[in-house]
Every structure is written in C-alpha cells, then in structure tokens.
C-alpha atoms as a PDB file:
ATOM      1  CA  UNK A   1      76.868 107.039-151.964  1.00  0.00           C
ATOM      2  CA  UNK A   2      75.245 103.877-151.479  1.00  0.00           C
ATOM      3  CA  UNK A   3      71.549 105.684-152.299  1.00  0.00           C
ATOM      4  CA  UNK A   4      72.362 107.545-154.917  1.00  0.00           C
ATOM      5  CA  UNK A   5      73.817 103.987-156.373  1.00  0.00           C
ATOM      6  CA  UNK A   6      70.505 102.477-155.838  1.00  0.00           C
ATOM      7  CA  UNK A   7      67.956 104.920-156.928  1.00  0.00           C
ATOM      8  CA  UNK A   8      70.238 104.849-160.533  1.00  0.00           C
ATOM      9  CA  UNK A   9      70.053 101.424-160.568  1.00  0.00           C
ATOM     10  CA  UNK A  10      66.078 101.834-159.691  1.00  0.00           C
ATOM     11  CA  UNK A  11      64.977 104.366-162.539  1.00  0.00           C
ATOM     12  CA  UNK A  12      67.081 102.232-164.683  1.00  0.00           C
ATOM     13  CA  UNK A  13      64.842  98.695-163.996  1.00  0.00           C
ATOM     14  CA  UNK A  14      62.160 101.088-163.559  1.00  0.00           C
ATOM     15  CA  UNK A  15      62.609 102.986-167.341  1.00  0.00           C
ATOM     16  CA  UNK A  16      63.085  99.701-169.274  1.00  0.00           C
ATOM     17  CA  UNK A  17      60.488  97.701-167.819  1.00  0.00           C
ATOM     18  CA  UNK A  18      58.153  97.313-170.523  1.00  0.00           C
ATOM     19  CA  UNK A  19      60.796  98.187-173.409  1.00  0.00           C
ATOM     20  CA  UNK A  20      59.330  94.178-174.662  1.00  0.00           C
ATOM     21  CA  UNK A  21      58.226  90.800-173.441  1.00  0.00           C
ATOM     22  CA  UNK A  22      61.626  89.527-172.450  1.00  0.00           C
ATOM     23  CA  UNK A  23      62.130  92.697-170.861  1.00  0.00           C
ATOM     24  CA  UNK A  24      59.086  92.945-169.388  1.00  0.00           C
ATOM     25  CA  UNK A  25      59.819  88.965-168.249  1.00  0.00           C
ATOM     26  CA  UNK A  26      63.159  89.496-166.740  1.00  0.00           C
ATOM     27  CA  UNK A  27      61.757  92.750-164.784  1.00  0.00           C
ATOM     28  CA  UNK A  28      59.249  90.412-163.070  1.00  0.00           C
ATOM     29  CA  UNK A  29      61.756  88.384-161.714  1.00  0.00           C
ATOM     30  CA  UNK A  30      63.774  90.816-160.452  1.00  0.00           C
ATOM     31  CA  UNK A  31      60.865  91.732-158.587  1.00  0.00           C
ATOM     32  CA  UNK A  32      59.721  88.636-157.691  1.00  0.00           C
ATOM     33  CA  UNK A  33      63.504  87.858-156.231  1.00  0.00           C
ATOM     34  CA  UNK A  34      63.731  91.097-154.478  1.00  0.00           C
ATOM     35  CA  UNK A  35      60.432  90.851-152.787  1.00  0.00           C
ATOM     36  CA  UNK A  36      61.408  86.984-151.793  1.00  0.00           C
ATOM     37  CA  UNK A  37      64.702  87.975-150.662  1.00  0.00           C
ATOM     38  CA  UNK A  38      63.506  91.111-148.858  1.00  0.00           C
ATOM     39  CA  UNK A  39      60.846  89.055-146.829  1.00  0.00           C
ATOM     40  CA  UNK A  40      63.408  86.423-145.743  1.00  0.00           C
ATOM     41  CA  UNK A  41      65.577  88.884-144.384  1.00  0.00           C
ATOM     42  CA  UNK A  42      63.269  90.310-142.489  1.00  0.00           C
ATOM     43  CA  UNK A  43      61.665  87.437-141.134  1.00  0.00           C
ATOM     44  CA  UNK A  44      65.636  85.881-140.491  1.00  0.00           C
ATOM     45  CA  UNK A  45      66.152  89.366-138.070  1.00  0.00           C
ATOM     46  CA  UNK A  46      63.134  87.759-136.208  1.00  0.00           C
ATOM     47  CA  UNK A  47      64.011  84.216-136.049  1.00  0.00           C
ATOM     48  CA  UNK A  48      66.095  82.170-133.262  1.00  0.00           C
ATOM     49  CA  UNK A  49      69.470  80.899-133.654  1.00  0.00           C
ATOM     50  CA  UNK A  50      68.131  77.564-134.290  1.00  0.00           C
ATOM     51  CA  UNK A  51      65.678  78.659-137.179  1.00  0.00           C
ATOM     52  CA  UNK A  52      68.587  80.706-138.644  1.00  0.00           C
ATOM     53  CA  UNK A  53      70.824  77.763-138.831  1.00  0.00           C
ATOM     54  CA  UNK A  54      67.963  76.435-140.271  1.00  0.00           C
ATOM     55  CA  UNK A  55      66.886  79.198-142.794  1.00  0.00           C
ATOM     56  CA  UNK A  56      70.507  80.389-143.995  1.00  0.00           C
ATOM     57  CA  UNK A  57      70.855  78.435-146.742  1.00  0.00           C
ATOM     58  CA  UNK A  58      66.983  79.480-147.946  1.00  0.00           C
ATOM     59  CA  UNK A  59      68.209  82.984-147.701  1.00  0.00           C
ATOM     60  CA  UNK A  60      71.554  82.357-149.258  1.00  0.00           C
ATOM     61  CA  UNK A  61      69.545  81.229-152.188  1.00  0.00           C
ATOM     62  CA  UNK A  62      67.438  83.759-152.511  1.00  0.00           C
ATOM     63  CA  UNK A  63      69.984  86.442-152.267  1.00  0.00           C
ATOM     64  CA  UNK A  64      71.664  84.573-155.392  1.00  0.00           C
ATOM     65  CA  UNK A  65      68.953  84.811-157.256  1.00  0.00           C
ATOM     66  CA  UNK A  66      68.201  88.406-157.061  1.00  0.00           C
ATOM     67  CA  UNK A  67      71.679  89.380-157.749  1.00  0.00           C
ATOM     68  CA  UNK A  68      71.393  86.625-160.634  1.00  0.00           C
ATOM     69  CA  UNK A  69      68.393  88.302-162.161  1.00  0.00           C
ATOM     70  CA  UNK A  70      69.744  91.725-161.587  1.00  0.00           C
ATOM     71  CA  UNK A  71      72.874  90.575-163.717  1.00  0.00           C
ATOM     72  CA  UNK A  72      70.723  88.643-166.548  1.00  0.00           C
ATOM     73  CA  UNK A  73      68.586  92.130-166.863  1.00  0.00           C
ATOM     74  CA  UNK A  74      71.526  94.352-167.044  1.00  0.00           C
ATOM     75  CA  UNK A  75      72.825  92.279-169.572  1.00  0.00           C
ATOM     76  CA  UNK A  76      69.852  91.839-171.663  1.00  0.00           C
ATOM     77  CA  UNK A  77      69.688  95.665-171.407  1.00  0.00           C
ATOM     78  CA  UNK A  78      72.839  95.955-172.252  1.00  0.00           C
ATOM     79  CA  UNK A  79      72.938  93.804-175.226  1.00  0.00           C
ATOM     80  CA  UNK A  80      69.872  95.775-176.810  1.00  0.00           C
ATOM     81  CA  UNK A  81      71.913  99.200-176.925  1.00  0.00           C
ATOM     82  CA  UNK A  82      70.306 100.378-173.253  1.00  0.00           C
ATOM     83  CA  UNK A  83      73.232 101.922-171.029  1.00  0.00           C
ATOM     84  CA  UNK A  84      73.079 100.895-168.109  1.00  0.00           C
ATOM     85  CA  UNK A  85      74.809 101.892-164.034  1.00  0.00           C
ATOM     86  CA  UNK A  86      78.041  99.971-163.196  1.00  0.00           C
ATOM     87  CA  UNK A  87      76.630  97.819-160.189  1.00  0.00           C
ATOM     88  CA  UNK A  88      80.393  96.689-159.424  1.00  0.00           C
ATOM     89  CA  UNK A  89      80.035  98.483-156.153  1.00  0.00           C
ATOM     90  CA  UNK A  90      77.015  96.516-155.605  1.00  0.00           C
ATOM     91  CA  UNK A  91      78.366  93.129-156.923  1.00  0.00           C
ATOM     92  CA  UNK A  92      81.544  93.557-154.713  1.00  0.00           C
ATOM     93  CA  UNK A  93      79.548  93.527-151.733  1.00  0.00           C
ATOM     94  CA  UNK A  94      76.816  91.185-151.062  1.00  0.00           C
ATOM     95  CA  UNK A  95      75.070  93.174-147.569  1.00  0.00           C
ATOM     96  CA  UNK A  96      75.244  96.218-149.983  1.00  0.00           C
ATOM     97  CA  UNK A  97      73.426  94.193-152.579  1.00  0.00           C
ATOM     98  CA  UNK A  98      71.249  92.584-150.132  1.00  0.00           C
ATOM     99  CA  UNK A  99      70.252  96.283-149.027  1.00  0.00           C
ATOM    100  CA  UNK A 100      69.520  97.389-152.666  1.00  0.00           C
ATOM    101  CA  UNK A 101      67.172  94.142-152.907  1.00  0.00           C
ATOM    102  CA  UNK A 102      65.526  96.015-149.915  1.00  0.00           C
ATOM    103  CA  UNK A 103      65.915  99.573-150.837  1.00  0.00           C
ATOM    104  CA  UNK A 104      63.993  98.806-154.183  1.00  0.00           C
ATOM    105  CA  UNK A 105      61.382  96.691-152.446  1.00  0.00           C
ATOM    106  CA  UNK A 106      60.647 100.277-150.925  1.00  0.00           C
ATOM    107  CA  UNK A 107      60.195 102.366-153.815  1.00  0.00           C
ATOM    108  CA  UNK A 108      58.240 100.077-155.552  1.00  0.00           C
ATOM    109  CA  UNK A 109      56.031 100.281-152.473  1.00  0.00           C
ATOM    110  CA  UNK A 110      56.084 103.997-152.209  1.00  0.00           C
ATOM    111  CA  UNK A 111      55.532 104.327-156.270  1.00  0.00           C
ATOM    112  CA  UNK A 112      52.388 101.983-155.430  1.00  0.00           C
ATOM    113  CA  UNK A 113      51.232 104.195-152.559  1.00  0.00           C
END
C-alpha cells in the first residue's frame, strides 16, 4: 500500500513540475527538503547516541519542512484546478512520511540514472 501511495504522490510532483515558475519554485524545494531530510536520516542511522541527542532536533526540522513543502505544493496544485493524491495516510504518520521523503529521493535518482 504504502508504494503504490508514494509512486502517486511521485508522478504527481513529477507531472506538474514545470506547469510555471511558482510551480516550478515550490518543486525545488520539495526536492531540496527531501534530499536534506533523506541525508540526515541516513547519516542519524550512523551516528552515536551522543550525536543523536545532538542531531534530533536538526532532523526534526528538516522532516517539517519537507512535509511543509509537500503540503504548500499540493495546495498550490490544488488551488490551480490540478487534482491531486490524498496524502492523509502520509500526513497521519510521520516514519511513513519520512520514508516517502526517502522513497522519492530514489526515483529521482533512478530517473537521473
């Protein structure tokens, strides 16, 4: 469920990305959030319990503001006649979110490959 969820939300960032400049603006930071995000989280598996303690509130933030951006381009979208995937599922859950942030980092890569 959870990847069939994602790649939707995917070819829908993906599809509307250069629809116009403040679409094209607000798909850059999504990207630019999700790559951040996606970077911390891997380096936090890595790090000691000290740098965590550290680090968490870094990674908090960053987490917020992919899920922020997400939510500003859905709306934009949304508010220019563009339908546009429920991410309730995704907003309900922020490891599930977290995991899309990942999970798009991915295809982005493997669209780049």
């Amino acid at each position: 469920m959870e990847l069939e969820k994602f790649e939707e939300v995917y070819q829908v960032l993906e599809a509307q990305k250069e629809k116009d400049e403040t679409t094209a603006e607000l798909y850059a930071d999504v990207k630019e959030f999700a790559y951040k995000y996606a970077t911390m989280r891997y380096r936090f598996s890595e790090m000691s319990r000290e740098e965590k303690a550290e680090n968490d509130s870094y990674r908090t933030s960053q987490h917020n503001r992919f899920m922020d951006s997400v939510r500003i381009y859905f709306r934009y979208l949304q508010n220019n006649g563009v339908s546009v995937p429920d991410i309730s599922k995704l907003e309900a859950d922020r490891k599930i979110f977290g995991n899309f942030a990942c999970y798009y980092i991915f295809r982005i890569e493997c669209e780049q490959a």
